[in-house]
Protein backbone atom coordinates (compact mmCIF):
# COMPACT_ATOMS: atom_id res chain seq x y z
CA UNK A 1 34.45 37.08 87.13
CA UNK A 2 33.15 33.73 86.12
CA UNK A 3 31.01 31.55 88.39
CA UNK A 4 29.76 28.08 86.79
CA UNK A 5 26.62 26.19 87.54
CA UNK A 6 25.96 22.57 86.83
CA UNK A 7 22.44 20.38 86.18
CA UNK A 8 21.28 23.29 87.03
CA UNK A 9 17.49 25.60 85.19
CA UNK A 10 16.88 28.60 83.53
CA UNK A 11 15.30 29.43 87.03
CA UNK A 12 18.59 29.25 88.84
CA UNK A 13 20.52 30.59 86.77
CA UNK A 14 18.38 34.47 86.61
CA UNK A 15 18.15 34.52 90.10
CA UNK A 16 22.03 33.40 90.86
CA UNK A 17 22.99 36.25 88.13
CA UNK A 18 20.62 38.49 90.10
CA UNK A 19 22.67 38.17 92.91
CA UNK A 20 25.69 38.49 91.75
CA UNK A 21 24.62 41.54 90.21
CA UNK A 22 23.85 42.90 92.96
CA UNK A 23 26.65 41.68 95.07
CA UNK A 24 28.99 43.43 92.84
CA UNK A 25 26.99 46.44 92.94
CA UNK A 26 26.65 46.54 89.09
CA UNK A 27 23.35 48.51 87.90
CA UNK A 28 20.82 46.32 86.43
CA UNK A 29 19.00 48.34 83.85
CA UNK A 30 20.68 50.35 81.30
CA UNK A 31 21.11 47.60 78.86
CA UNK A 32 19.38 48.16 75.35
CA UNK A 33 18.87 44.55 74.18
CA UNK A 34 18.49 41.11 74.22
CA UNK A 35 21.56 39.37 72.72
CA UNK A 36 21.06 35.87 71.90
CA UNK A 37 24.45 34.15 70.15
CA UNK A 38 24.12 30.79 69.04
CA UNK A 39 27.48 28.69 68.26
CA UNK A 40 28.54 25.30 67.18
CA UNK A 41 31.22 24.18 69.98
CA UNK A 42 32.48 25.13 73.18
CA UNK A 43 35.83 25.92 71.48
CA UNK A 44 33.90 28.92 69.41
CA UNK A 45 32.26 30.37 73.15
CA UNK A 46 35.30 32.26 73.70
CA UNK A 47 35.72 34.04 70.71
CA UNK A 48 32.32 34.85 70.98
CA UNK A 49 32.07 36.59 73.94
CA UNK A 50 34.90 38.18 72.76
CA UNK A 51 32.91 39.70 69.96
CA UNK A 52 29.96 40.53 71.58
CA UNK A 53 31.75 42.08 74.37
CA UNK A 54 33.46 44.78 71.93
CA UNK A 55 30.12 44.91 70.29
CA UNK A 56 28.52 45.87 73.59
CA UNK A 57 30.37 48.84 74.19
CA UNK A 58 28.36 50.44 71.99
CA UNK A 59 24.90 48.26 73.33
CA UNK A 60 24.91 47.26 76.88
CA UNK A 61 22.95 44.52 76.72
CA UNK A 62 22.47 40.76 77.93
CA UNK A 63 24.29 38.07 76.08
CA UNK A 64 23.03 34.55 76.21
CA UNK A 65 25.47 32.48 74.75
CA UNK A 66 23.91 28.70 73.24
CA UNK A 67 26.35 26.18 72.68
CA UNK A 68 23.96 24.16 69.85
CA UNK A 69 25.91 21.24 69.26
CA UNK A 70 25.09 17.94 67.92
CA UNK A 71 28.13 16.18 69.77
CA UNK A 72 27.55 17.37 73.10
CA UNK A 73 28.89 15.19 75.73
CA UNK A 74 27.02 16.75 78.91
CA UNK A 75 23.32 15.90 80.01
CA UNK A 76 21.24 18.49 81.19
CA UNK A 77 22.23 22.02 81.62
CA UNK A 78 25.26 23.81 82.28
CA UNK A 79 25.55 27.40 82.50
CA UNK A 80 28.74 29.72 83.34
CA UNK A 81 27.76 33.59 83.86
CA UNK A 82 30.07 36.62 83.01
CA UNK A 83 29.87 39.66 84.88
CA UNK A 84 31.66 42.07 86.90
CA UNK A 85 33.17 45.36 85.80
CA UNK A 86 35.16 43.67 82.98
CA UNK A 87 32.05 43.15 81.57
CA UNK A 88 31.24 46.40 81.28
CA UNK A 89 27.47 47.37 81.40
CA UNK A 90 26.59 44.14 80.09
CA UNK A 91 26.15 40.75 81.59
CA UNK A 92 27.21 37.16 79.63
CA UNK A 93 25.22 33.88 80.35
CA UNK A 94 27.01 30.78 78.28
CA UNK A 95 24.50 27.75 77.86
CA UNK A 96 25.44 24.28 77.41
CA UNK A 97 22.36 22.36 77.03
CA UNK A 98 23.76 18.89 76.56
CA UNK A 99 21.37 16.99 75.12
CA UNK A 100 18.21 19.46 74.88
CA UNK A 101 16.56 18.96 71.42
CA UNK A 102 17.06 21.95 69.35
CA UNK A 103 13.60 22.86 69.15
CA UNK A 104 13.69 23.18 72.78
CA UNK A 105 16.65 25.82 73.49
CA UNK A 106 13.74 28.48 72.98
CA UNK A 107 11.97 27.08 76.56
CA UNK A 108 15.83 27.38 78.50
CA UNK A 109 16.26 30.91 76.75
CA UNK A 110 12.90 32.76 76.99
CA UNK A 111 13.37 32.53 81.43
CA UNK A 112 16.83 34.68 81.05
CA UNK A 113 15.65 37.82 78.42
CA UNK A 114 15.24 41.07 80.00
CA UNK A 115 11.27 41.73 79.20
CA UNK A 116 10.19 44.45 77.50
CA UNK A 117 13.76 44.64 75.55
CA UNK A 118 14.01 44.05 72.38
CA UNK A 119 15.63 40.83 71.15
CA UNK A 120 18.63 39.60 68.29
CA UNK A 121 19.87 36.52 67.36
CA UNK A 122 23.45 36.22 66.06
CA UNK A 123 25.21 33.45 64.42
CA UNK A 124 28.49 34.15 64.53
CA UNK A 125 30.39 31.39 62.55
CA UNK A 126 27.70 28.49 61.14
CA UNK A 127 24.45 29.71 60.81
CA UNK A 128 21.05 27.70 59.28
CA UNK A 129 20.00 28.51 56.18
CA UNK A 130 16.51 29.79 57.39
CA UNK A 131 17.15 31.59 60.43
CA UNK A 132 13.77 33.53 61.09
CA UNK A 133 12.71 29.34 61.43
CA UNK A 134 15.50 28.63 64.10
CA UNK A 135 13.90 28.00 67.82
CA UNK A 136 16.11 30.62 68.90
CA UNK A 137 15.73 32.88 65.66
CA UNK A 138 11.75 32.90 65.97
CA UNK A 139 12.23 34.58 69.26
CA UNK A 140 13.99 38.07 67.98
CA UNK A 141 12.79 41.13 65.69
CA UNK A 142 16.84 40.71 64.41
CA UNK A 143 19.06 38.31 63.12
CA UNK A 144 22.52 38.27 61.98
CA UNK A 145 24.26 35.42 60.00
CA UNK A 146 27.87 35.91 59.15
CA UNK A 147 28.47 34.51 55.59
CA UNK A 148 32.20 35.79 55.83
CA UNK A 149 33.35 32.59 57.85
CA UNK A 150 31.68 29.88 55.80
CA UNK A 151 33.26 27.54 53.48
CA UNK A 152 30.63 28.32 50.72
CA UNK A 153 29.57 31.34 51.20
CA UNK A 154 28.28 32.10 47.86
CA UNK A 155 25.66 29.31 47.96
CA UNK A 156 24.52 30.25 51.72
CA UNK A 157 23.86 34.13 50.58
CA UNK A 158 21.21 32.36 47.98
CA UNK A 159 19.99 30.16 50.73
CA UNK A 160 19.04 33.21 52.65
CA UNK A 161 17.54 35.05 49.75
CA UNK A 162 15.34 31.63 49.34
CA UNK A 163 14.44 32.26 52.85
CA UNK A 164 14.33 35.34 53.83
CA UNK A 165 12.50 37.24 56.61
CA UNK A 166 11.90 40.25 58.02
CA UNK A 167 14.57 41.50 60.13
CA UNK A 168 17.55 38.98 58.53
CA UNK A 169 20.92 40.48 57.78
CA UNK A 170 24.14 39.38 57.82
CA UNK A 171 27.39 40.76 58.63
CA UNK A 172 28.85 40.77 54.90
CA UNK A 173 26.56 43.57 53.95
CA UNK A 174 27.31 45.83 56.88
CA UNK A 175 31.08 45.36 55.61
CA UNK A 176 30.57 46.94 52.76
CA UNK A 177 28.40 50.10 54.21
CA UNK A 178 31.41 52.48 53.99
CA UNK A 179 31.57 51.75 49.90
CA UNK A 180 28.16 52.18 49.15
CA UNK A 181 27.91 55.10 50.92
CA UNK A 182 31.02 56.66 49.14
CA UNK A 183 29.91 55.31 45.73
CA UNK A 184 26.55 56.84 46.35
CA UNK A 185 27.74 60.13 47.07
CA UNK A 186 30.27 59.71 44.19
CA UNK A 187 27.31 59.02 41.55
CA UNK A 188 25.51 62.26 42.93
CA UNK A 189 28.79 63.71 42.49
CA UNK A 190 29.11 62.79 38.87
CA UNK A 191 25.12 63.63 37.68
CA UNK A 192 25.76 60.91 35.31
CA UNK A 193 22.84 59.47 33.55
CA UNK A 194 23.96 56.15 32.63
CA UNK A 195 27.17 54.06 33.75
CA UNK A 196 28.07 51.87 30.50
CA UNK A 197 30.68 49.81 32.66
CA UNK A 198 31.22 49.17 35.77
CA UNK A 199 34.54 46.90 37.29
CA UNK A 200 35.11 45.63 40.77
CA UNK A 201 38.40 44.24 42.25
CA UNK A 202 37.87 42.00 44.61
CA UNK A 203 38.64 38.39 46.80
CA UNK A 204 36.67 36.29 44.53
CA UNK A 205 35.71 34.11 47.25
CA UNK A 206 34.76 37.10 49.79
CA UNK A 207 30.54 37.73 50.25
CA UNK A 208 30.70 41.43 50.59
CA UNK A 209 32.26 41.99 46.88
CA UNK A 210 29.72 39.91 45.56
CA UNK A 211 26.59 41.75 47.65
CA UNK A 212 28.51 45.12 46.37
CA UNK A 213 27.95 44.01 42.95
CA UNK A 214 24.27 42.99 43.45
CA UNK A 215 23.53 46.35 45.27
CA UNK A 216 25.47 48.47 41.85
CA UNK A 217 23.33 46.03 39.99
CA UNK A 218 20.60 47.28 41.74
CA UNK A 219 20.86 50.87 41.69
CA UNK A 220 22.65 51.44 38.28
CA UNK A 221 21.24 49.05 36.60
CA UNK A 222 24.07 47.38 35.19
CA UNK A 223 26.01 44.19 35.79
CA UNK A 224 29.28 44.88 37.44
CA UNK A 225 32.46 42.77 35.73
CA UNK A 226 34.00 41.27 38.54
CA UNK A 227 38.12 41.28 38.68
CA UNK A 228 39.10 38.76 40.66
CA UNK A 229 42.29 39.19 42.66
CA UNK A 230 44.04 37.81 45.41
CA UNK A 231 43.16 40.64 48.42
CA UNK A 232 41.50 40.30 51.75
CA UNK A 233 38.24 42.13 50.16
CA UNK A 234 37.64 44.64 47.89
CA UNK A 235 40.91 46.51 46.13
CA UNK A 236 38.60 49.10 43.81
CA UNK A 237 35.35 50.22 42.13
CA UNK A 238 35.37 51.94 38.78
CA UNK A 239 32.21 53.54 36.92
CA UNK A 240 32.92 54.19 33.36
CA UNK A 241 30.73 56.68 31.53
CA UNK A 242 31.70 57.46 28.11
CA UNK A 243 35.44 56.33 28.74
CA UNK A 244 35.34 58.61 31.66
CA UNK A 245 36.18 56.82 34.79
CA UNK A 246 35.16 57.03 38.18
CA UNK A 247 37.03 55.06 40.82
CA UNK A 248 37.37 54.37 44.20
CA UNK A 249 40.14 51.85 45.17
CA UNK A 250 41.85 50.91 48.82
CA UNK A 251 45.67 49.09 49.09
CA UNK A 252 44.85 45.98 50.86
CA UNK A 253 47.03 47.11 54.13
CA UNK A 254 45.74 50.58 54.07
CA UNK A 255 42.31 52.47 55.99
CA UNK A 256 42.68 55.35 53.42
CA UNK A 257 41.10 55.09 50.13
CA UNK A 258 41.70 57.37 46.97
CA UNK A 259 38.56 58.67 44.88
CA UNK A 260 39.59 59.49 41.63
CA UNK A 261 37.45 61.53 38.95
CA UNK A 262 37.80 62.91 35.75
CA UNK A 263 39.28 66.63 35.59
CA UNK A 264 40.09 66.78 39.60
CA UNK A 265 42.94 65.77 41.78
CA UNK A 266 43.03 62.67 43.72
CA UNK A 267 40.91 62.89 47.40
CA UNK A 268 41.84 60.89 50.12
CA UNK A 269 38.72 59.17 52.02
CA UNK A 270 38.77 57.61 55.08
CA UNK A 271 37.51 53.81 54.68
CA UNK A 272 38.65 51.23 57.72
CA UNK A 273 38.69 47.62 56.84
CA UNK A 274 35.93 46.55 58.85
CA UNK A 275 36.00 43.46 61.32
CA UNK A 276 33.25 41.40 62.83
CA UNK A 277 32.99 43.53 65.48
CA UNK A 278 32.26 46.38 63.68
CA UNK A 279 29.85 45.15 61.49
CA UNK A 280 27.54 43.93 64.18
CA UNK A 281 27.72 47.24 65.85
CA UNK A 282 26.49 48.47 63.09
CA UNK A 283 23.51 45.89 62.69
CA UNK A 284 22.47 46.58 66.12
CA UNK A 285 21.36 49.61 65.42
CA UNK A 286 19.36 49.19 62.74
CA UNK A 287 16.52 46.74 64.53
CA UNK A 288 13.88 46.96 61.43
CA UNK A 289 13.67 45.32 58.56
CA UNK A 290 16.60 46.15 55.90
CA UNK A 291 14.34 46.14 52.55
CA UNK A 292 17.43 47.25 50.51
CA UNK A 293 19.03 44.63 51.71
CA UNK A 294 16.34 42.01 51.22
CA UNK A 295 16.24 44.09 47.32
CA UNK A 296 20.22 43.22 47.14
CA UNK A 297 18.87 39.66 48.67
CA UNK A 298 17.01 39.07 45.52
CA UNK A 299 19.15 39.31 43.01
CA UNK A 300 21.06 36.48 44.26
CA UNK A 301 18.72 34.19 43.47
């Protein structure tokens, strides 16, 4: 259910979405988190909630919705609130400030976050290039860019390591959990001292290649020689010791991925493409400060 208010305050809108809540007879508490998503246009609100909502699944929690844009038509504030059992065990509150200076969305958001919960900020599409500076980004322990639907991604992963903060992340490195994790447990595997070579297959214009390479870089100390190649991410890894190879690749189409090492047959691995949805699930557990991350961060630079 939907129910929009017009020229309306923070005020009004918490106790209208008190209410309703309890109108529809829809427990309050429950919900782990603060979840405050910032977007660009009113066109971008509904895929939005449509991400948070499978995100929220996992974490009930309250999504504000802030439509930040520089064209807005409206004056003063509009407000449409989400709830019912669709909705799950979380509630949605969509802001439309008009034309409320940016640095003043914090004062319309703070009334509407559960106290005492802790809070995120997620950019789901555009995101600034400091975002612990945002209004809206100063208010939570978390926040979450998403480099993956940029234009220029490559350049807006450095602007974040010139900016980083405590508690950044972004959406690209969660994407490529699954391979690190598998490439990890692959180099334990192999008790190899030293990888002389190391080649990645990838989209050359996709982030979470790229942060893959700068976390290899990281740990193995060695520059990975990137492949490029026209797939939706990553198509393989390969460690080379000694001519001996180590690889784990994934067909573009497939969730199966094939580890292959020297003197043993082929293993099959699970390995899901992951979408946006997934990746912030992921993030929203984790509310501390990544430092591997902010490591990987670094070496972007």
């Amino acid at each position: 259910m939907i129910e929009t208010l017009t020229d309306t305050t923070s005020a009004a809108i918490f106790k209208r979405l008190a209410q309703l809540t309890e109108e529809a007879a829809i427990p309050a508490s429950g919900r782990v988190l603060n979840l405050i998503t910032v977007v660009a246009a009113e066109t971008e609100v509904a895929p939005a909630i449509k991400l948070c909502s499978a995100a929220s699944v996992e974490h009930p929690c309250r999504v504000i919705i802030v439509v930040n844009s520089p064209q807005a038509l409206c004056h003063g504030l509009n407000a449409s609130l989400h709830y019912g059992t669709e909705m799950g065990a979380s509630d949605v509150i969509v802001l439309n400030p008009g034309g409320c200076a940016p640095e003043s969305l914090d004062s319309l958001v703070i009334p509407l976050l559960i106290a005492d919960t802790p809070v995120v900020c997620f950019w789901p599409f555009t995101a600034p290039a400091a975002p612990a500076e945002h209004p809206l980004g100063r208010l939570a322990s978390r926040r979450i860019t998403n480099s993956r639907r940029l234009e220029t991604p490559f350049e807006f992963i450095r602007q974040l390591a010139r900016n980083y903060a405590p508690g950044d992340t972004d959406l690209a490195w969660a994407a490529v959990t699954m391979w690190r994790g598998l490439l990890a447990a692959l180099v334990d595997e192999a008790q190899v001292s030293h990888f002389d070579k190391v080649k990645i297959v990838g989209n050359p214009t996709h982030p979470a290649p790229y942060l893959l390479a700068k976390w290899i870089q990281l740990k193995l100390a060695v520059e990975a020689e990137f492949i490029p190649k026209d797939v939706k991410t990553l198509e393989s890894v390969a460690l080379i010791s000694k001519g001996q190879v180590y690889e784990l690749s994934r067909a573009d189409d497939s969730a199966v991925a094939v580890l292959q090492r020297p003197g043993l047959a082929k293993t099959m691995v699970n390995l899901p493409r992951r979408q946006d949805h997934d990746s912030l699930m992921e993030d929203l557990r984790l509310l501390d400060e990544d430092i591997l991350y902010k490591e990987v961060l670094a070496l972007c630079l």
